[in-house]
Protein backbone atom coordinates (compact mmCIF):
# COMPACT_ATOMS: atom_id res chain seq x y z
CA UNK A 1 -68.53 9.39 148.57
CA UNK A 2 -67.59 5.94 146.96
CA UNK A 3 -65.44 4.21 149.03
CA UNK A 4 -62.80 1.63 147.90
CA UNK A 5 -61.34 -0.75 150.35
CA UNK A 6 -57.93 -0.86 150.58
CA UNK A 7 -56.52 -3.51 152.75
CA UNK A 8 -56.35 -6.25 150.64
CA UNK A 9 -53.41 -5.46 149.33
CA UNK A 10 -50.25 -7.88 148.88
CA UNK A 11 -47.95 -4.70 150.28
CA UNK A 12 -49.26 -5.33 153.59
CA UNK A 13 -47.49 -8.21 155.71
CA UNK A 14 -50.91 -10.06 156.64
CA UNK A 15 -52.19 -10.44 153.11
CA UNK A 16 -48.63 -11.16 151.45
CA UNK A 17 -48.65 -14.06 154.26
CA UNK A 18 -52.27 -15.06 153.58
CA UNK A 19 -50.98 -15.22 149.96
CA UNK A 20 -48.00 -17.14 150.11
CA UNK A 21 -49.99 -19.94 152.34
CA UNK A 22 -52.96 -19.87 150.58
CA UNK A 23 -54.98 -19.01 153.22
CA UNK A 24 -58.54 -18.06 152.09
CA UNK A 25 -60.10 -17.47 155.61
CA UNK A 26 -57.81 -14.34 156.78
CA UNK A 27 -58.65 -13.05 153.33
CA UNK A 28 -62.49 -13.36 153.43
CA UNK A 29 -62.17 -11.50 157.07
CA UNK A 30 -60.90 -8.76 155.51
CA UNK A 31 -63.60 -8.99 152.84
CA UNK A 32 -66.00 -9.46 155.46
CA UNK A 33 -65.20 -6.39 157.75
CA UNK A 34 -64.32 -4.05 154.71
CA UNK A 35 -67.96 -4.79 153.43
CA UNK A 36 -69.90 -4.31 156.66
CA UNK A 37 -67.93 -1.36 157.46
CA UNK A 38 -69.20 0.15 154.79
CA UNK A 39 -67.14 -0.14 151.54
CA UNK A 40 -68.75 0.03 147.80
CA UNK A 41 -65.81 -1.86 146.28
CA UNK A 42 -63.38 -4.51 147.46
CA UNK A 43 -59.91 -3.57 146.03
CA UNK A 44 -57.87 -6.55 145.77
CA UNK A 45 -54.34 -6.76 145.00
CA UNK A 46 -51.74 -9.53 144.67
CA UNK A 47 -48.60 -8.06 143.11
CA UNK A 48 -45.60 -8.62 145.16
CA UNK A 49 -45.18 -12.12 143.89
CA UNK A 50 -42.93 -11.96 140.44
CA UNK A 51 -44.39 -13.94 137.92
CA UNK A 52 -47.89 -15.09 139.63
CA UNK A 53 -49.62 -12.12 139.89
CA UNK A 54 -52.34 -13.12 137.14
CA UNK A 55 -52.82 -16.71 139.53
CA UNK A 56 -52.78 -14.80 142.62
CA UNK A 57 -55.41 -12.14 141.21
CA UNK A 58 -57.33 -14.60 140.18
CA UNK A 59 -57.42 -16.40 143.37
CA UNK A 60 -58.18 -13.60 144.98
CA UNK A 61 -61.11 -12.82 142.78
CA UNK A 62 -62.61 -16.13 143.70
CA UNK A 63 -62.03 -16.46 147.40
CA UNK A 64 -63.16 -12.78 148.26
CA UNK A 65 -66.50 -13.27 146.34
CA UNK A 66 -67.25 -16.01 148.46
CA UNK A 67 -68.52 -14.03 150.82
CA UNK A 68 -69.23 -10.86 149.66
CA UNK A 69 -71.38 -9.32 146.91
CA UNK A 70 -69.34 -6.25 146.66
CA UNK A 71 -68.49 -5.30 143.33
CA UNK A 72 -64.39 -5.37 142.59
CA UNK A 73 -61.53 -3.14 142.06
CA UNK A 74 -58.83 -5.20 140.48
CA UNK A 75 -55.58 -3.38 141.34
CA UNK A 76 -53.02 -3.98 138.81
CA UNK A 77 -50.64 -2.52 136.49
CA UNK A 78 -49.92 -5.72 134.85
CA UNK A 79 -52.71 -6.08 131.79
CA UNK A 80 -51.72 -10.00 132.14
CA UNK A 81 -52.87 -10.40 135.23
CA UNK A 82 -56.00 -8.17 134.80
CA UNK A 83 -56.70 -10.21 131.61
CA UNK A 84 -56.80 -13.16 133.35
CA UNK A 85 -59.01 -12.36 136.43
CA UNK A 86 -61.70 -10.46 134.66
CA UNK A 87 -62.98 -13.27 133.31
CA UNK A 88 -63.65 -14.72 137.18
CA UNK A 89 -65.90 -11.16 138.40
CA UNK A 90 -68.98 -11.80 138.84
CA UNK A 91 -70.67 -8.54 140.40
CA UNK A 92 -70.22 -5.25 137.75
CA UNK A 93 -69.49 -3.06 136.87
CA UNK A 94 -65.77 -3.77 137.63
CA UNK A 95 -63.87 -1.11 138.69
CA UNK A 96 -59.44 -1.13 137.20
CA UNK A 97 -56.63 0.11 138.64
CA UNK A 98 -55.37 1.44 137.19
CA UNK A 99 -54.47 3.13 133.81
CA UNK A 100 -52.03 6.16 132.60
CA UNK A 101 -50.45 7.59 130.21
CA UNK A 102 -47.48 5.45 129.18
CA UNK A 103 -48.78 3.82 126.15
CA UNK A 104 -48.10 0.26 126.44
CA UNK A 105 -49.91 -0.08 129.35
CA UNK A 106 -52.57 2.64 128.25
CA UNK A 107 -53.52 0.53 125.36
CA UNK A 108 -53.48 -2.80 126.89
CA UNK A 109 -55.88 -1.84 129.94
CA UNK A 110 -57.83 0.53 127.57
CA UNK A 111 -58.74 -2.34 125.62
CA UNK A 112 -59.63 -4.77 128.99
CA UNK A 113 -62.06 -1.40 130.37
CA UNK A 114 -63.64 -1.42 126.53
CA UNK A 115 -64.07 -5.19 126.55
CA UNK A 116 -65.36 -5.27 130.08
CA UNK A 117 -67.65 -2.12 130.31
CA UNK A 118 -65.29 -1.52 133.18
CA UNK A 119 -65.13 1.81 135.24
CA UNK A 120 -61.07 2.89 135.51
CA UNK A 121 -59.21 4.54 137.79
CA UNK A 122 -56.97 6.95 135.54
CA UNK A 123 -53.64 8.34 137.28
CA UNK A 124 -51.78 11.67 136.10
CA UNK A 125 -48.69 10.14 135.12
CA UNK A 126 -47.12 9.97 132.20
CA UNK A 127 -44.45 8.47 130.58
CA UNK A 128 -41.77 10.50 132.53
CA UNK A 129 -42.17 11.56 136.19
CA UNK A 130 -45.71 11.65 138.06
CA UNK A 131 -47.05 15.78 137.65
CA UNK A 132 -46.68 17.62 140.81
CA UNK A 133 -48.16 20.51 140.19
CA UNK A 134 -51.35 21.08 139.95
CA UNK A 135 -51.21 22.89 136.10
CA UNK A 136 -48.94 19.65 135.08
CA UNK A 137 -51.70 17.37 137.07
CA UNK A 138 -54.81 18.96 134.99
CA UNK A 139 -52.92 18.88 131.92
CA UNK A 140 -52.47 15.17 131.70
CA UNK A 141 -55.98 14.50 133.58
CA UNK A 142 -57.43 16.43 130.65
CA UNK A 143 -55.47 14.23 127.79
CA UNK A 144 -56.72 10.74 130.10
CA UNK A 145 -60.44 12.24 129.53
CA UNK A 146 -60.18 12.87 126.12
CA UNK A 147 -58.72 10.12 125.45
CA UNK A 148 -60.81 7.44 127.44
CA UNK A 149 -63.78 9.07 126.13
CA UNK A 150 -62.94 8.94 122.45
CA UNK A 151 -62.29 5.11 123.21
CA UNK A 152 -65.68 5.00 124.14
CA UNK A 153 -65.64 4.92 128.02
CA UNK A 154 -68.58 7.24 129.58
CA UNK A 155 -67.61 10.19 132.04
CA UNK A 156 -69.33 8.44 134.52
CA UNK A 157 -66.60 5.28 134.71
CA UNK A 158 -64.15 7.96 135.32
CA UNK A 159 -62.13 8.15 138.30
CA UNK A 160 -59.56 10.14 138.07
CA UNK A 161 -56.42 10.30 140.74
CA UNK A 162 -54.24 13.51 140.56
CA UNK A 163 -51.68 11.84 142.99
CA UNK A 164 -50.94 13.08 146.11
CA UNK A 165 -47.52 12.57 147.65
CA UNK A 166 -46.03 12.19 150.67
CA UNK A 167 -45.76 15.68 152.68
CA UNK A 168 -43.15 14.45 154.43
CA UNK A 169 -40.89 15.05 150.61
CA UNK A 170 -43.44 17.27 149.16
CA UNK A 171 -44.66 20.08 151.12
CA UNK A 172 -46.91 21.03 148.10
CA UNK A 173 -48.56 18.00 146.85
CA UNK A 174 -51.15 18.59 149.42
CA UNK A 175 -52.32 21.97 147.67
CA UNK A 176 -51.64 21.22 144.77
CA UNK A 177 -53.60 18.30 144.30
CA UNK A 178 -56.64 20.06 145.86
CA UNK A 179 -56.72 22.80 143.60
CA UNK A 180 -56.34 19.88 140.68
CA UNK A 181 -59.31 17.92 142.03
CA UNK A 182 -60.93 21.22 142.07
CA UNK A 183 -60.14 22.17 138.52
CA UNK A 184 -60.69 18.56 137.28
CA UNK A 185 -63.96 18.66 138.41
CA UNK A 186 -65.17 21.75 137.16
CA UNK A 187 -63.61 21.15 133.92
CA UNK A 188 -65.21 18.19 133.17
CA UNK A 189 -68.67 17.89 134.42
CA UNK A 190 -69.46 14.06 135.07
CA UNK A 191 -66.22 12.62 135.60
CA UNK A 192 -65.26 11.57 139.01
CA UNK A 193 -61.92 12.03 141.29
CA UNK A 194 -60.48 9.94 143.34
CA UNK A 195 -56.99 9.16 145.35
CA UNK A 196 -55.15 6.32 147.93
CA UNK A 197 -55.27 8.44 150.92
CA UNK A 198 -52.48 7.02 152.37
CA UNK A 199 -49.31 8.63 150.23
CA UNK A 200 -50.49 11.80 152.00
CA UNK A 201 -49.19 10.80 155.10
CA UNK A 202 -46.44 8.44 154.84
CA UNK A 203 -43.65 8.96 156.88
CA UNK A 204 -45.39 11.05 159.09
CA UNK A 205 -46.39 10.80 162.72
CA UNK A 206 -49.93 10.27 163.57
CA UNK A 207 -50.70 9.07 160.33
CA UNK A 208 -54.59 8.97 160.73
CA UNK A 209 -54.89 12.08 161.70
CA UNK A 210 -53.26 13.98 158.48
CA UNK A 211 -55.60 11.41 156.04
CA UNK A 212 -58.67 12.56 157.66
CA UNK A 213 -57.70 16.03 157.40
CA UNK A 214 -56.60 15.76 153.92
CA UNK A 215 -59.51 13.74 152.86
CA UNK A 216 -62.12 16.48 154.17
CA UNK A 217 -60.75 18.91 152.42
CA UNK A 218 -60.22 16.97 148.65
CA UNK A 219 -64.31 16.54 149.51
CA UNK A 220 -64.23 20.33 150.44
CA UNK A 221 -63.13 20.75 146.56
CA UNK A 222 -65.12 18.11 145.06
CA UNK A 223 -63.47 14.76 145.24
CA UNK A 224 -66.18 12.07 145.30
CA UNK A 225 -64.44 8.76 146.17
CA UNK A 226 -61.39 7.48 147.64
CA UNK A 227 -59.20 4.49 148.07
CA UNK A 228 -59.51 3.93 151.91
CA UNK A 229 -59.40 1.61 154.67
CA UNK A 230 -63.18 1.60 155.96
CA UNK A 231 -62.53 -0.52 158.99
CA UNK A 232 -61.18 3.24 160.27
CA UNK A 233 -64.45 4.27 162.20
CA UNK A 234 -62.91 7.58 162.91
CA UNK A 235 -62.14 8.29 158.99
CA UNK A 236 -65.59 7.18 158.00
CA UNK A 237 -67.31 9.03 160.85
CA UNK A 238 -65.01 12.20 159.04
CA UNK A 239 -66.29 11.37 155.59
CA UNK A 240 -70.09 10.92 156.91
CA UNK A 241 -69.97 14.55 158.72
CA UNK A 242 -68.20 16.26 155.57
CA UNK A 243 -71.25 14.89 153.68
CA UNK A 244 -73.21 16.80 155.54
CA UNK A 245 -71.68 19.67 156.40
CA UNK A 246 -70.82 20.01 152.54
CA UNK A 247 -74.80 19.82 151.86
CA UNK A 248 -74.76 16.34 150.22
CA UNK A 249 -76.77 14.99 153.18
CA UNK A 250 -79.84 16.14 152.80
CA UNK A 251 -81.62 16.97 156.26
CA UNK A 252 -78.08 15.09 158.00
CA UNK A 253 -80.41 11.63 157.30
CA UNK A 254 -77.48 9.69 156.73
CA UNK A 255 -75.52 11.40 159.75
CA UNK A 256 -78.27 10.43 162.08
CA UNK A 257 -78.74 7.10 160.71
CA UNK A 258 -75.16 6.30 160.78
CA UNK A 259 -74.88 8.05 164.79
CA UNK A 260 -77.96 5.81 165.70
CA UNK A 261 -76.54 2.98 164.42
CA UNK A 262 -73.39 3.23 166.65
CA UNK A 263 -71.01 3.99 162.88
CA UNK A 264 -70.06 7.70 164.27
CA UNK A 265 -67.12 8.48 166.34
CA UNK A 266 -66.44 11.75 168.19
C-alpha cells in the first residue's frame, strides 16, 4: 500500500498558520513525523492563499525537503503553481495532484506530468458534476486511462481516485466506489487506485473509526494506495494487518516486523 501523507495541507488551521508566518520549523515537524511514521510521499499543499499559491508551493517544496528525502506529491489544481514548484523537487519521481477531465486543466497538468516524467493522481470528474455511481465512475476512469496513456504516461504512474463522498449526504458513495476500484482494477491491469480517505467520513461521529473501516475494504477490492494521515498508528496498524490478511504479506514478515517494532496497535 503506498501511502501519501496528508497533513500538510493549507485547509488545516496549523499549516495555514505556519504559512501565513512563515514558519518553516512546524512544517518540517510534520515532514518529520509523516516520514518516520511511515509515509512514501509527502503531500504538500498551499492553496488557501488567493494569488500566492505558486510562492507558497514553492516554499513549501524547499522547506519540507530539508529534512526529508521523501519523494513529493504536489497538491494542486492550479497548473501555475505546479509549474512553478516542479522545477524546486529534487527526489522523483514526483507524484501530481491532481488531474481530470475538464480540459483546461487536463491539458495544462498533462503537459507538466509529460515534461516531468511525473506519476498523477487522476480524479473521475468531469466537466459537470463528480460521478457517483460506480458505472458513471468507471466510465470516466476509463476515458482518464486512455487518454493519459496515449499522451504517453505509463500505467504504472497511474493513480486513479474514483471519489468517495461523504456518507453522511451519500449513503452510496461508499459501495459504489468499492465496486469502481474493483472494476478499475480489473479493467486495466497495471494502473493503480487511490483516494483521500477522509471525505468518507466527514460529518460523521467517530471519524477514525469509519476511515479504517472503509479503507480495509477499498484494499479488500484492490485499492493499492491512499491519501492518509500516517501519524494515525491505529489506521496504519489497519492497513499493515489487511496486508496480510489479504495475502500481500508474505509469511505476515512485515506484520511481525512492524508488531516488534512497537508500529502495531490493538
Amino acid at each position: 500500500m503506498l501511502i501519501v501523507a496528508e497533513r500538510i495541507n493549507a485547509s488545516r488551521k496549523a499549516v495555514r498558520a505556519a504559512l501565513e508566518a512563515q514558519d518553516a520549523a512546524a512544517i518540517q515537524q510534520e515532514a518529520r513525523a509523516q516520514a518516520a511514521a511511515g509515509a512514501h510521499y509527502i503531500d504538500v499543499n498551499g492553496g488557501t492563499f488567493p494569488g500566492r499559491e505558486p510562492e507558497l508551493l514553492s516554499w513549501l517544496v524547499d522547506v519540507v525537503q530539508e529534512v526529508t528525502d521523501r519523494p513529493l506529491c504536489l497538491d494542486s489544481p492550479d497548473a501555475q503553481a505546479l509549474a512553478a514548484a516542479l522545477p524546486r523537487v529534487k527526489a522523483r519521481p514526483v507524484m501530481l495532484n491532481s488531474i481530470n477531465l475538464e480540459r483546461e486543466r487536463f491539458d495544462r497538468i498533462l503537459a507538466l506530468a509529460v515534461e516531468y516524467r511525473a506519476k498523477v493522481i487522476a480524479l473521475c470528474q468531469g466537466e459537470g458534476v463528480p460521478a457517483s455511481s460506480a458505472a458513471q465512475k468507471v466510465e470516466l476512469a476509463s476515458e482518464l486511462v486512455e487518454r493519459l496513456t496515449r499522451a504517453g504516461l505509463p500505467l504504472d504512474d497511474l493513480y486513479v481516485d474514483p471519489l468517495v463522498f461523504p456518507l453522511g449526504t451519500d449513503p452510496e458513495s461508499g459501495v459504489a466506489t468499492l465496486e469502481a476500484i474493483e472494476r478499475i482494477m480489473r479493467g486495466f491491469p497495471g494502473v493503480h487506485t487511490i483516494c483521500g480517505l477522509t471525505n468518507v467520513s466527514h460529518g460523521l461521529p467517530a471519524r477514525k473509526l469509519v476511515n479504517r473501516t472503509f479503507l480495509v475494504a477499498a484494499m479488500g477490492r484492490g485499492m493499492d494506495a491512499a491519501i492518509v494521515d500516517p501519524t494515525d498508528a491505529q489506521l496504519m496498524s489497519a492497513i499493515q494487518a489487511a496486508e496480510a490478511v489479504l495475502g500481500r504479506d508474505e509469511y505476515c514478515m512485515g506484520f511481525i516486523e512492524a508488531f516488534r517494532d512497537g508500529r502495531i496497535v490493538a
